[in-house]
PDB file of N, CA and C in Angstrom:
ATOM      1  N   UNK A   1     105.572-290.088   7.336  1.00  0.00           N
ATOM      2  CA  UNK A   1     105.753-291.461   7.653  1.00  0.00           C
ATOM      3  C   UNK A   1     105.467-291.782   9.097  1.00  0.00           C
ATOM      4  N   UNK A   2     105.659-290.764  10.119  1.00  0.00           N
ATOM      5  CA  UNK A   2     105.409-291.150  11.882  1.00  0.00           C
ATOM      6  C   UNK A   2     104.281-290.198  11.862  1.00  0.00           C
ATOM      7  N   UNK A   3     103.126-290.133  10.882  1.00  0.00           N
ATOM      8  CA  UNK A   3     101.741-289.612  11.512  1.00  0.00           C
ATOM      9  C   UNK A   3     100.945-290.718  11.092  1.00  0.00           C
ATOM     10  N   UNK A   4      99.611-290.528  12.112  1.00  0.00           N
ATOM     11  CA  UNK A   4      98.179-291.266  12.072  1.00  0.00           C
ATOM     12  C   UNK A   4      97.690-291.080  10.759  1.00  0.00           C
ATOM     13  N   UNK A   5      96.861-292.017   9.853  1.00  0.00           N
ATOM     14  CA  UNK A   5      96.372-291.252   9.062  1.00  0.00           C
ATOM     15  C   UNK A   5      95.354-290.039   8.987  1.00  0.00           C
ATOM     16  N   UNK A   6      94.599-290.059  10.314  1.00  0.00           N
ATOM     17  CA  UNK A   6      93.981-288.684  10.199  1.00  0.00           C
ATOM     18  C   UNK A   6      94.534-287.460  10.336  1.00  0.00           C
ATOM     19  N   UNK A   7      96.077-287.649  11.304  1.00  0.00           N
ATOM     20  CA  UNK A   7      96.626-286.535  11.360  1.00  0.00           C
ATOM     21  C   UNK A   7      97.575-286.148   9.509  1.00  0.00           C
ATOM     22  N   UNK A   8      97.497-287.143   9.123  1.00  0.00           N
ATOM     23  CA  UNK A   8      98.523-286.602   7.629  1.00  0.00           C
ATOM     24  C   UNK A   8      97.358-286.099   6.792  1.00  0.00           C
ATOM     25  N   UNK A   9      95.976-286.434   7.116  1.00  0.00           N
ATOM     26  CA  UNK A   9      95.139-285.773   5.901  1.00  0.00           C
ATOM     27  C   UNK A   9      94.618-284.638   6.836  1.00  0.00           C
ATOM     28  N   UNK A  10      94.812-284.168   7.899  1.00  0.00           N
ATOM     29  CA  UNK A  10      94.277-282.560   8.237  1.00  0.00           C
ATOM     30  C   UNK A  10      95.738-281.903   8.127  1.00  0.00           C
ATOM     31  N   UNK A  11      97.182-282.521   7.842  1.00  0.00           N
ATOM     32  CA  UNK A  11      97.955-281.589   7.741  1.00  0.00           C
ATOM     33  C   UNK A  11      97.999-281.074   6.495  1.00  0.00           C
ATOM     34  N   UNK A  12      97.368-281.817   5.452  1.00  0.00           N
ATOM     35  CA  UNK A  12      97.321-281.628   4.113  1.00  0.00           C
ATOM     36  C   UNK A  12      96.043-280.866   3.768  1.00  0.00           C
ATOM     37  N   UNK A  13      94.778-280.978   5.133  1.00  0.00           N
ATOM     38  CA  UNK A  13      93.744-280.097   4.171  1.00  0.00           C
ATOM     39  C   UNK A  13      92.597-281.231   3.621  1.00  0.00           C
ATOM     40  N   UNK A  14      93.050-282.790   3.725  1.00  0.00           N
ATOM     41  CA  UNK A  14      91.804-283.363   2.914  1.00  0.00           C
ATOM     42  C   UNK A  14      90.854-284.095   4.283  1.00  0.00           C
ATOM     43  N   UNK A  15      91.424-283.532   5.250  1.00  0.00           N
ATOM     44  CA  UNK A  15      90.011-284.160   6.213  1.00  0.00           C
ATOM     45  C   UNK A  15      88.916-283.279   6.638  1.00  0.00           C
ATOM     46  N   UNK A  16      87.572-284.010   6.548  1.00  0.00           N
ATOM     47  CA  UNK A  16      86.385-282.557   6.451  1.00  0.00           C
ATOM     48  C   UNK A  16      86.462-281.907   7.776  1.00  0.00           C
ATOM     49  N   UNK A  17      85.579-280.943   7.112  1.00  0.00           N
ATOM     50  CA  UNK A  17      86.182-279.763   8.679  1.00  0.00           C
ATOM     51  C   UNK A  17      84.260-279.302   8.429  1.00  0.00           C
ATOM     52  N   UNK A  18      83.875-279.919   9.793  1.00  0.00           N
ATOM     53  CA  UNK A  18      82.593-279.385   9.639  1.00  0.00           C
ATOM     54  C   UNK A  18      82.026-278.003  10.064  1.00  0.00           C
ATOM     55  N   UNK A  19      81.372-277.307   9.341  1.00  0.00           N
ATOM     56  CA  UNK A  19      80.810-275.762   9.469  1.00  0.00           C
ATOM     57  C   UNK A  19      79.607-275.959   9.689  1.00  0.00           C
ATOM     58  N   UNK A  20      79.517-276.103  10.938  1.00  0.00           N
ATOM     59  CA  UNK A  20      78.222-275.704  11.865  1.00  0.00           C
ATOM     60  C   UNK A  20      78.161-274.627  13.106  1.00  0.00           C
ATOM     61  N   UNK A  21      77.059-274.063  13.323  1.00  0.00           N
ATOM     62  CA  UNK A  21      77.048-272.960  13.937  1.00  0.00           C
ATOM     63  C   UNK A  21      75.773-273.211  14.777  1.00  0.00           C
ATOM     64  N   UNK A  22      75.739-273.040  15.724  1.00  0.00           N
ATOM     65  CA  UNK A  22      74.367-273.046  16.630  1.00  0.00           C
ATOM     66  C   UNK A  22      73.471-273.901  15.890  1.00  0.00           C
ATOM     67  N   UNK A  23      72.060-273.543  15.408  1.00  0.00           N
ATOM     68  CA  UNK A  23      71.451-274.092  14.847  1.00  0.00           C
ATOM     69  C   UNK A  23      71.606-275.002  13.590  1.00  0.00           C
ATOM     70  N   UNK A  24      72.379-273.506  12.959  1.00  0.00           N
ATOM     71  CA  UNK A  24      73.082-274.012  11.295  1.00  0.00           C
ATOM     72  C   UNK A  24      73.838-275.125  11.261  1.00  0.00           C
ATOM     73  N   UNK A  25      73.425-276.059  10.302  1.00  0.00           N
ATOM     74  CA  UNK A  25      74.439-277.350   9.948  1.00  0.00           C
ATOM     75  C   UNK A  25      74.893-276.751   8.878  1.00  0.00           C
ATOM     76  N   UNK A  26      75.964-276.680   7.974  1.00  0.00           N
ATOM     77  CA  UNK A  26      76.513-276.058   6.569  1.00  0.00           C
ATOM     78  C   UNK A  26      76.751-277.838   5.942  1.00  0.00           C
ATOM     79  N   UNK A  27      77.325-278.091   4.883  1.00  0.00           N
ATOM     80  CA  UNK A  27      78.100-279.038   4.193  1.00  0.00           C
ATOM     81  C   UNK A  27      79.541-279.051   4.683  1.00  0.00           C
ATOM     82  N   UNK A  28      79.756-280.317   5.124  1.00  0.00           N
ATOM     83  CA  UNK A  28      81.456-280.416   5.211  1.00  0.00           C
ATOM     84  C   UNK A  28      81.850-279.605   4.373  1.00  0.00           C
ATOM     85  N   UNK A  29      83.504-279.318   4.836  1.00  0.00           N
ATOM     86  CA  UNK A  29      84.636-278.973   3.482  1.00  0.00           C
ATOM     87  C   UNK A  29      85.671-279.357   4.178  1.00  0.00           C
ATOM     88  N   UNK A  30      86.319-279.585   2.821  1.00  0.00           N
ATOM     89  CA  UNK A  30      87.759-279.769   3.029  1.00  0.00           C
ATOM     90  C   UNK A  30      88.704-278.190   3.073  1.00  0.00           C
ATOM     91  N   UNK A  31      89.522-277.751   4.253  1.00  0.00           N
ATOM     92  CA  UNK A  31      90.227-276.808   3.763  1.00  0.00           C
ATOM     93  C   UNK A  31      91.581-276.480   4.933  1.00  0.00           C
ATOM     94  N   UNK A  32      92.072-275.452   4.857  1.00  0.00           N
ATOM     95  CA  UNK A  32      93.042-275.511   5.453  1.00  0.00           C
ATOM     96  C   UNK A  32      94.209-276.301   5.086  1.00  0.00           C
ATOM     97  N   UNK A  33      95.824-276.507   5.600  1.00  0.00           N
ATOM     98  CA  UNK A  33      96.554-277.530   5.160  1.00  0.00           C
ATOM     99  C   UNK A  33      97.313-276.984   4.195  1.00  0.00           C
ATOM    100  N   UNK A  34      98.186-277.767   3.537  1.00  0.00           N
ATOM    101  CA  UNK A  34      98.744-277.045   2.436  1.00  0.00           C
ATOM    102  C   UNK A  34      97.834-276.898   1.230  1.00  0.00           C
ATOM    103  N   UNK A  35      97.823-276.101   0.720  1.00  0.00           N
ATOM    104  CA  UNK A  35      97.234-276.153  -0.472  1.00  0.00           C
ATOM    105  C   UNK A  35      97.934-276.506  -1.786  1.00  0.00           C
ATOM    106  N   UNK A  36      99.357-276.754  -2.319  1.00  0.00           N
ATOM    107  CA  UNK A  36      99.791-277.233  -3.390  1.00  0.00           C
ATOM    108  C   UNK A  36      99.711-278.638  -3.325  1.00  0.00           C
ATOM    109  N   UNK A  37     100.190-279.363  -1.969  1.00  0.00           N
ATOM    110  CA  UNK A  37      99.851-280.573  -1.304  1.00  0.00           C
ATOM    111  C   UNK A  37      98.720-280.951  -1.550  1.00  0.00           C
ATOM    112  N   UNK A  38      97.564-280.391  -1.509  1.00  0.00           N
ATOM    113  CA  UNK A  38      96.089-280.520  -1.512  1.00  0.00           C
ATOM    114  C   UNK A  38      96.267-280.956  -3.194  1.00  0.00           C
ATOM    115  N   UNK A  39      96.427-279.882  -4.223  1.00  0.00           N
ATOM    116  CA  UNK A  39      96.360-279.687  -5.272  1.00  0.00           C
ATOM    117  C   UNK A  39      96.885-280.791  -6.224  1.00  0.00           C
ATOM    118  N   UNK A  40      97.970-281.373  -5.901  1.00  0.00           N
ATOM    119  CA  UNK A  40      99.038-282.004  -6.408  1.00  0.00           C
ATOM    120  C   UNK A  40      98.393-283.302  -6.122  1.00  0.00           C
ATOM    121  N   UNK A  41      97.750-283.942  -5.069  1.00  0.00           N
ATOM    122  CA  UNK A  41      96.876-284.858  -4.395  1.00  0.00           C
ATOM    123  C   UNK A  41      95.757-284.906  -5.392  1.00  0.00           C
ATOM    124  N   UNK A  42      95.188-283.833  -5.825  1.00  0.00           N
ATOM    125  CA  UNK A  42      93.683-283.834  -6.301  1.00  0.00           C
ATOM    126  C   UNK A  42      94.196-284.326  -7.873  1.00  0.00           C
ATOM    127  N   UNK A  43      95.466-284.283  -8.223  1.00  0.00           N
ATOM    128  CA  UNK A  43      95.425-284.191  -9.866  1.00  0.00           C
ATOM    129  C   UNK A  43      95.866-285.984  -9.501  1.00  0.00           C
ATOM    130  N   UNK A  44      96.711-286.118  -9.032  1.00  0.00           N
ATOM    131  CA  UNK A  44      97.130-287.680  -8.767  1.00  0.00           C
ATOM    132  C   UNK A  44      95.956-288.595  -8.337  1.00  0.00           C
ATOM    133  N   UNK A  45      95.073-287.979  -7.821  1.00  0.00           N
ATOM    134  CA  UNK A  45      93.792-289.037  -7.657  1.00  0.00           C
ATOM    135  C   UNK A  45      92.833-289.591  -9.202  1.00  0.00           C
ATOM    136  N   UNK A  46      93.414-288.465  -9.598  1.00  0.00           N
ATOM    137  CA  UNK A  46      92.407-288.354 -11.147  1.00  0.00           C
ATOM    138  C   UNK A  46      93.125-289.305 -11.975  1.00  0.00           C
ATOM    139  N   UNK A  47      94.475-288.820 -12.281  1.00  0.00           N
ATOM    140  CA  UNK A  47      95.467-289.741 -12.669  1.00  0.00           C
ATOM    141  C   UNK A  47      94.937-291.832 -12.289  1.00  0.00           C
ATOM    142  N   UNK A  48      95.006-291.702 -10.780  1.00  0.00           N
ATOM    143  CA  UNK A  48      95.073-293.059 -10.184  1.00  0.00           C
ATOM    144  C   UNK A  48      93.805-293.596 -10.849  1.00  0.00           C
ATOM    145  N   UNK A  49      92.605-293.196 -10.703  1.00  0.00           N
ATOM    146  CA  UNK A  49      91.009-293.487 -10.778  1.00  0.00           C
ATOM    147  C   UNK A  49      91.514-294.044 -12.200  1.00  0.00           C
ATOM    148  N   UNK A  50      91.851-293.476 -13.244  1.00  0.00           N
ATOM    149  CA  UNK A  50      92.384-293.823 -14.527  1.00  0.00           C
ATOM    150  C   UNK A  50      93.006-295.047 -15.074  1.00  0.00           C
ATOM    151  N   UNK A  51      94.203-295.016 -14.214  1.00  0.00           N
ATOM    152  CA  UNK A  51      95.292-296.275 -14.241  1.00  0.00           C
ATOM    153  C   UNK A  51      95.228-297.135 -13.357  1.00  0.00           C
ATOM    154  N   UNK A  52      94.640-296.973 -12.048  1.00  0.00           N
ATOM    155  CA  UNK A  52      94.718-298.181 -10.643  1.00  0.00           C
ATOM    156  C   UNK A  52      93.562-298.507 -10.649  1.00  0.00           C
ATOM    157  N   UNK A  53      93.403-300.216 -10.504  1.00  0.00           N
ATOM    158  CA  UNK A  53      92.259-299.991 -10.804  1.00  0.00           C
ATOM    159  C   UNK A  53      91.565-300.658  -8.848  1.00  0.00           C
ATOM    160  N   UNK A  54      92.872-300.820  -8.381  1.00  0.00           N
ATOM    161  CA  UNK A  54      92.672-300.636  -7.014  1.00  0.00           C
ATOM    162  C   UNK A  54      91.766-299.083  -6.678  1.00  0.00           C
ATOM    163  N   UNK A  55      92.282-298.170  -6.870  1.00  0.00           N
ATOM    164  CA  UNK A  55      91.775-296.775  -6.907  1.00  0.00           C
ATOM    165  C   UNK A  55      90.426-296.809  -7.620  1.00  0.00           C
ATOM    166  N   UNK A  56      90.453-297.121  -9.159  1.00  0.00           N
ATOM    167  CA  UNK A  56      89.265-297.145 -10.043  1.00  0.00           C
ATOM    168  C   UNK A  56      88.012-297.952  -9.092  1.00  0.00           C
ATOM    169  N   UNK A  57      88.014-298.684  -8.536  1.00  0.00           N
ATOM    170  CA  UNK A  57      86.883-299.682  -7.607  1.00  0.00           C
ATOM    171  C   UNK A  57      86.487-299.065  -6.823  1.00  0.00           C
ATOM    172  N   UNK A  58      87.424-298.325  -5.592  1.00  0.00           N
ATOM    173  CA  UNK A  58      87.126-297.075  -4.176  1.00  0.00           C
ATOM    174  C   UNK A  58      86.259-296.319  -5.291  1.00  0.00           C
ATOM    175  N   UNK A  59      87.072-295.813  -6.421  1.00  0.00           N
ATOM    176  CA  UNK A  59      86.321-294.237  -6.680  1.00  0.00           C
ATOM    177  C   UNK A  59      84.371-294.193  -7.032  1.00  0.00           C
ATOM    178  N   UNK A  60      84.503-295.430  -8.011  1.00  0.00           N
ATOM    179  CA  UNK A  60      83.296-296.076  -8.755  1.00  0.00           C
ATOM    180  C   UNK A  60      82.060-296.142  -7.676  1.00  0.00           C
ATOM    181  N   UNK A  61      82.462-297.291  -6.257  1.00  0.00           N
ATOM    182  CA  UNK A  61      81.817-297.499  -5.485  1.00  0.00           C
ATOM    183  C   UNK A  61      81.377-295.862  -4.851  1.00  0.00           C
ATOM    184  N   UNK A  62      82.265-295.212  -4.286  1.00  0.00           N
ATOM    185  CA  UNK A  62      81.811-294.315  -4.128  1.00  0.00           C
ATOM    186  C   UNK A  62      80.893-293.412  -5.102  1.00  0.00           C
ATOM    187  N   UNK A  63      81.208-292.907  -6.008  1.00  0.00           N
ATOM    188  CA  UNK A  63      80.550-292.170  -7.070  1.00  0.00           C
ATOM    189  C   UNK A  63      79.092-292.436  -7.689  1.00  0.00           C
ATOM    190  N   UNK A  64      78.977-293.899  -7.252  1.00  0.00           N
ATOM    191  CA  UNK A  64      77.657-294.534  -7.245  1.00  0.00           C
ATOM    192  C   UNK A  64      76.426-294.238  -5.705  1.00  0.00           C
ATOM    193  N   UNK A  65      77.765-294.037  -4.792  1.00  0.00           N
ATOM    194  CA  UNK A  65      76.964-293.932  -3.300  1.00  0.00           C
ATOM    195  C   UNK A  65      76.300-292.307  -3.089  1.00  0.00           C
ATOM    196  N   UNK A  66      77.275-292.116  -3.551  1.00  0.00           N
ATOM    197  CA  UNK A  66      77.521-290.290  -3.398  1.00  0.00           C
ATOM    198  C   UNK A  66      77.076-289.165  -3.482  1.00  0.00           C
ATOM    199  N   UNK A  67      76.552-287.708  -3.730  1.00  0.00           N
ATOM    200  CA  UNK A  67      75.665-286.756  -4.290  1.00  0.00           C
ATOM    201  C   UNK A  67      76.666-286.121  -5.170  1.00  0.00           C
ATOM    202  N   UNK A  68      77.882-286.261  -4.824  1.00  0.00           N
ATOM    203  CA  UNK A  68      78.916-285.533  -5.984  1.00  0.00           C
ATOM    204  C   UNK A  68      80.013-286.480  -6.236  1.00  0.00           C
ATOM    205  N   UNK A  69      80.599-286.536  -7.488  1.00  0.00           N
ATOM    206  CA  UNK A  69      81.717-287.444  -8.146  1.00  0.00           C
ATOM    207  C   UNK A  69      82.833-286.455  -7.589  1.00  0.00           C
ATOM    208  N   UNK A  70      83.265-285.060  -7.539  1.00  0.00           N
ATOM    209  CA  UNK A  70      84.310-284.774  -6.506  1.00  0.00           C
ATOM    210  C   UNK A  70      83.914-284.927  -5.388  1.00  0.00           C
ATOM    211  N   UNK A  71      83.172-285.250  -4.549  1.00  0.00           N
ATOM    212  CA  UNK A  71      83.828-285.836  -3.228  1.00  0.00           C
ATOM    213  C   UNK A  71      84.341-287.160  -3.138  1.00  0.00           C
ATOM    214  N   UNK A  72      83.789-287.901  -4.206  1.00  0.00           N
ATOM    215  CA  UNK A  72      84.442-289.305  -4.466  1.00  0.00           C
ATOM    216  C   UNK A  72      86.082-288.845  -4.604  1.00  0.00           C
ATOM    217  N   UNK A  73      86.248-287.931  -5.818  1.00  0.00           N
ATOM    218  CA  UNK A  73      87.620-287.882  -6.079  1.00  0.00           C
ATOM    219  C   UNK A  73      88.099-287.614  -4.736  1.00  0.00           C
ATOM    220  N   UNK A  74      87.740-286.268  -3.549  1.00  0.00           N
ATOM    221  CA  UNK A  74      88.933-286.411  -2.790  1.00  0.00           C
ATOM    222  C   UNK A  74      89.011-287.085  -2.313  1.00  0.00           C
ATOM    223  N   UNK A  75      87.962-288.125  -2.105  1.00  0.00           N
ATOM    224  CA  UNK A  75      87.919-289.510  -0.770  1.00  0.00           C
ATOM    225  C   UNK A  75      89.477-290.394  -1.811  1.00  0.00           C
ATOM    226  N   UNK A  76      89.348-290.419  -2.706  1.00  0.00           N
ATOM    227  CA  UNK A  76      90.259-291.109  -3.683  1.00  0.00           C
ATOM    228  C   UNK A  76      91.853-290.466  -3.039  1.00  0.00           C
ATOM    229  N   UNK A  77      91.705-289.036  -3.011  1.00  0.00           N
ATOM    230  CA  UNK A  77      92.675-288.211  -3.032  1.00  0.00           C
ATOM    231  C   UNK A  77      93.609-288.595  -1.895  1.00  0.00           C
ATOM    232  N   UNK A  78      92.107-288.334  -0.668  1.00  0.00           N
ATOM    233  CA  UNK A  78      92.404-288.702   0.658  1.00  0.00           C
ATOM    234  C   UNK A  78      93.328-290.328   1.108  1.00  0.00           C
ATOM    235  N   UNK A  79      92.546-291.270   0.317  1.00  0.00           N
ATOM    236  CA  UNK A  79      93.170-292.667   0.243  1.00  0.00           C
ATOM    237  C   UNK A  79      94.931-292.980  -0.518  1.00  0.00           C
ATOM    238  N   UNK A  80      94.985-292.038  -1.187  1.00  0.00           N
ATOM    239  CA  UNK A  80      96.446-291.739  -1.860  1.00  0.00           C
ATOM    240  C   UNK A  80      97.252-291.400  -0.688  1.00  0.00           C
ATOM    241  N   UNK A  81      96.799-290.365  -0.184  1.00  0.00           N
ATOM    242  CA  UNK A  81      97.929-289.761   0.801  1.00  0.00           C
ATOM    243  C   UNK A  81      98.083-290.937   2.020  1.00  0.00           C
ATOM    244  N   UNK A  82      97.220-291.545   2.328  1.00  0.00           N
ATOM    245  CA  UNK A  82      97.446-292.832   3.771  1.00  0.00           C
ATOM    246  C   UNK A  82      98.130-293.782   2.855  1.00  0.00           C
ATOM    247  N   UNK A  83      97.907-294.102   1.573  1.00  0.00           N
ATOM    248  CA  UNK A  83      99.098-295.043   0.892  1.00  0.00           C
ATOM    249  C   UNK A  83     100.356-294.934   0.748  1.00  0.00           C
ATOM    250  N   UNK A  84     100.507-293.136   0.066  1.00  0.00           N
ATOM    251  CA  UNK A  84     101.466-292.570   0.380  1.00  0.00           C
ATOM    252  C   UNK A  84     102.466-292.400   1.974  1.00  0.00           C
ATOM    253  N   UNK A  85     101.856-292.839   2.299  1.00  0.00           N
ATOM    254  CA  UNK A  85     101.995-292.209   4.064  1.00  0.00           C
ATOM    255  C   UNK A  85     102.523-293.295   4.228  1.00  0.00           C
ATOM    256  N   UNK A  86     101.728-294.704   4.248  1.00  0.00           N
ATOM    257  CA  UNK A  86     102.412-296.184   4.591  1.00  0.00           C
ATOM    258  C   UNK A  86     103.799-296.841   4.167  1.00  0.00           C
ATOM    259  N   UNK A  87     103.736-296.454   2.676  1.00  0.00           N
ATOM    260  CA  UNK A  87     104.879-296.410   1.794  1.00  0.00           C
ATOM    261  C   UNK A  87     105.870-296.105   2.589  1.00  0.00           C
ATOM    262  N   UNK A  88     105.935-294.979   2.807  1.00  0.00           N
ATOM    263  CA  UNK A  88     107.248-294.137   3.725  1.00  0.00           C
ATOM    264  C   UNK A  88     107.396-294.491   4.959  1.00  0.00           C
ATOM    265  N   UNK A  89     106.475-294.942   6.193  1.00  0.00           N
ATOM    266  CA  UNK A  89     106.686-295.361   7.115  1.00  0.00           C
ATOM    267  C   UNK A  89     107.286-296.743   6.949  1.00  0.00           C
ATOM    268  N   UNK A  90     106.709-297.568   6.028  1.00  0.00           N
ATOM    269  CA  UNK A  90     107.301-299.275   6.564  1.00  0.00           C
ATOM    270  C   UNK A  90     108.321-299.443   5.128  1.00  0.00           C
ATOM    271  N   UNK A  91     108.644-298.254   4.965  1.00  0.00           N
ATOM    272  CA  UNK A  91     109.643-298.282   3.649  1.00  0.00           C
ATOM    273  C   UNK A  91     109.213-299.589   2.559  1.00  0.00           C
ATOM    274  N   UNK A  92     108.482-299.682   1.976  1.00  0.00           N
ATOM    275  CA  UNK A  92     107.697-300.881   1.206  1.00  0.00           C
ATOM    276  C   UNK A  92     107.539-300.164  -0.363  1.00  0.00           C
ATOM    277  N   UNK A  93     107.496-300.694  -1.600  1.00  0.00           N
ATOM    278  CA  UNK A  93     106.852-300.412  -2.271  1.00  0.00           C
ATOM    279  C   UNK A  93     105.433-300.704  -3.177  1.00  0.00           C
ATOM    280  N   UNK A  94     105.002-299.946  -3.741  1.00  0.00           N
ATOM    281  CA  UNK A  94     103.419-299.615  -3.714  1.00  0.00           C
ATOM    282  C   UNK A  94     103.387-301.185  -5.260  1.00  0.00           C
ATOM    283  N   UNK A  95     102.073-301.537  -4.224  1.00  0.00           N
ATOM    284  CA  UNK A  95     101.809-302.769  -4.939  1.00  0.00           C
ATOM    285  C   UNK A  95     100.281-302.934  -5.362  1.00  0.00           C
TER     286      UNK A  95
END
């Protein structure tokens, strides 16, 4: 509830962590963080995309933009946890 949202998604693992090396560019990844946190995030995004259709619109738009439908999901995943996050800071419920 008293973190940034970038700091609550690298404590969790869903902010990209780029692997580049001298010359080498690699593909983002997501890693590090908790990993059940991570996990538990990834199934609730799937869930949301399903039933929210706040969520269902982010995921779509993305998945249309995208080269992969999981990176849509964690961007989904990622957007859960800053909702989650807001929730708890301004004590509000999810609307």
């Amino acid at each position: 509830g008293q973190r940034s949202p970038k700091a609550i998604a690298a404590l969790v693992g869903l902010a990209p962590f780029d692997n580049k090396s001298g010359k080498l560019n690699r593909r983002s990844q997501i890693q590090g963080g908790r990993s059940r946190v991570r996990r538990a995030l990834y199934m609730a995004a799937l869930t949301a995309i399903r039933t929210c259709e706040r969520f269902k619109t982010f995921y779509t738009a993305l998945a249309a933009r995208s080269v992969s439908k999981k990176l849509a999901i964690i961007a989904v995943a990622r957007k859960l946890l800053v909702v989650l996050n807001a929730i708890i800071r301004d004590k509000t419920a999810f609307a």
